[in-house]
Protein backbone atom coordinates (compact mmCIF):
# COMPACT_ATOMS: atom_id res chain seq x y z
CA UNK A 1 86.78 -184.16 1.31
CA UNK A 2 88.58 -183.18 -1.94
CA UNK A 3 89.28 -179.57 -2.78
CA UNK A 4 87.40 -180.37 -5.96
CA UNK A 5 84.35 -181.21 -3.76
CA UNK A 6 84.96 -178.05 -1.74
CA UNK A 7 85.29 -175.34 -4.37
CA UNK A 8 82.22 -176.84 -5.77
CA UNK A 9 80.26 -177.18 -2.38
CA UNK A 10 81.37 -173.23 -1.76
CA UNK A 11 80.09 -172.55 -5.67
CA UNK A 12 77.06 -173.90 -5.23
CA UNK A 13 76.62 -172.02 -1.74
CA UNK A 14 77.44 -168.56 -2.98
CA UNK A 15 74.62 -169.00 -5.85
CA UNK A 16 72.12 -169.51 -3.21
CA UNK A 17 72.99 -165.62 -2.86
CA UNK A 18 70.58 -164.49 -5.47
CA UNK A 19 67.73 -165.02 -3.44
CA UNK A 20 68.57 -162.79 -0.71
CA UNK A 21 69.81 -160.39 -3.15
CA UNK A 22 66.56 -160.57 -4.50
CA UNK A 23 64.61 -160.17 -1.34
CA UNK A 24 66.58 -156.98 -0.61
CA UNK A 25 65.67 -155.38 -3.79
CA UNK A 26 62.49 -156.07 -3.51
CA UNK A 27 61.87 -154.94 -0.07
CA UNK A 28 63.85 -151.96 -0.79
CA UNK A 29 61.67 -151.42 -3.71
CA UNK A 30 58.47 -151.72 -1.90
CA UNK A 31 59.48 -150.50 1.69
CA UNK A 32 61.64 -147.08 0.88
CA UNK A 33 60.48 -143.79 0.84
CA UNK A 34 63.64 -143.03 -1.31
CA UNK A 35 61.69 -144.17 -3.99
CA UNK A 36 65.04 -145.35 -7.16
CA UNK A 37 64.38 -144.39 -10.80
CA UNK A 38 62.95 -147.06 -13.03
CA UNK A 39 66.83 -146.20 -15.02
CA UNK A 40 68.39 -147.12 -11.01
CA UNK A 41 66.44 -150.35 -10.95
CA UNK A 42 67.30 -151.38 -14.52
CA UNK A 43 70.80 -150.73 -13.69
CA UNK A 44 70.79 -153.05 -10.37
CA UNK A 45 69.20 -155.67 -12.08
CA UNK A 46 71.14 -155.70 -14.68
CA UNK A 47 74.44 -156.03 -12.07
CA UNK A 48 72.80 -158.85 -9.90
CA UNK A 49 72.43 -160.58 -13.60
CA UNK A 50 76.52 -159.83 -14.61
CA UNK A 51 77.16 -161.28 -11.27
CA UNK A 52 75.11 -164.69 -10.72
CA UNK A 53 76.21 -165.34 -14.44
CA UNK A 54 79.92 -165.19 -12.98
CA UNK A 55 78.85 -167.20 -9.88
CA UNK A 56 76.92 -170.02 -12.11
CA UNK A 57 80.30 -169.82 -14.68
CA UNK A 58 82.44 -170.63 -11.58
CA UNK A 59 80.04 -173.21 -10.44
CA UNK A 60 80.22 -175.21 -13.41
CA UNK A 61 83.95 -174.84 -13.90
CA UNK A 62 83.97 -176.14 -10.70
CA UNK A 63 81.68 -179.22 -11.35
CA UNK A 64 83.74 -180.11 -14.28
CA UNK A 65 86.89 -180.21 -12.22
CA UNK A 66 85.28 -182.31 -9.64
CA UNK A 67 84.02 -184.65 -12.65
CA UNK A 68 86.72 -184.21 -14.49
CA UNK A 69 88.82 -186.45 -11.20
């Protein structure tokens, strides 16, 4: 297996993330008594969204170098 391959098999993994990240919040959300400000849930949505955009920038970088050979 190429390194190519790799980086982009590990890519593609590491987006599969935002589910769980999802099902977290969520739970959290609807579970807690330590009920978060609308503001606090704004705010971690807003980071899970910076962060799968860098994940799904690496992916395809990745996918064009394994193309790209």
């Amino acid at each position: 297996m190429s390194k190519s391959f790799y980086e982009l098999e590990q890519s593609l993994m590491g987006c599969q993330g935002v589910i769980d990240d999802l099902k977290t919040l969520s739970s959290r959300l609807a579970n807690d008594h330590r009920k978060l400000s609308d503001a606090d849930v704004i705010d971690l949505i807003r980071g899970l969204s910076v962060l799968y955009e860098m994940k799904f920038d690496k992916t395809w970088a990745a996918l064009n170098d394994f193309r790209d050979k």
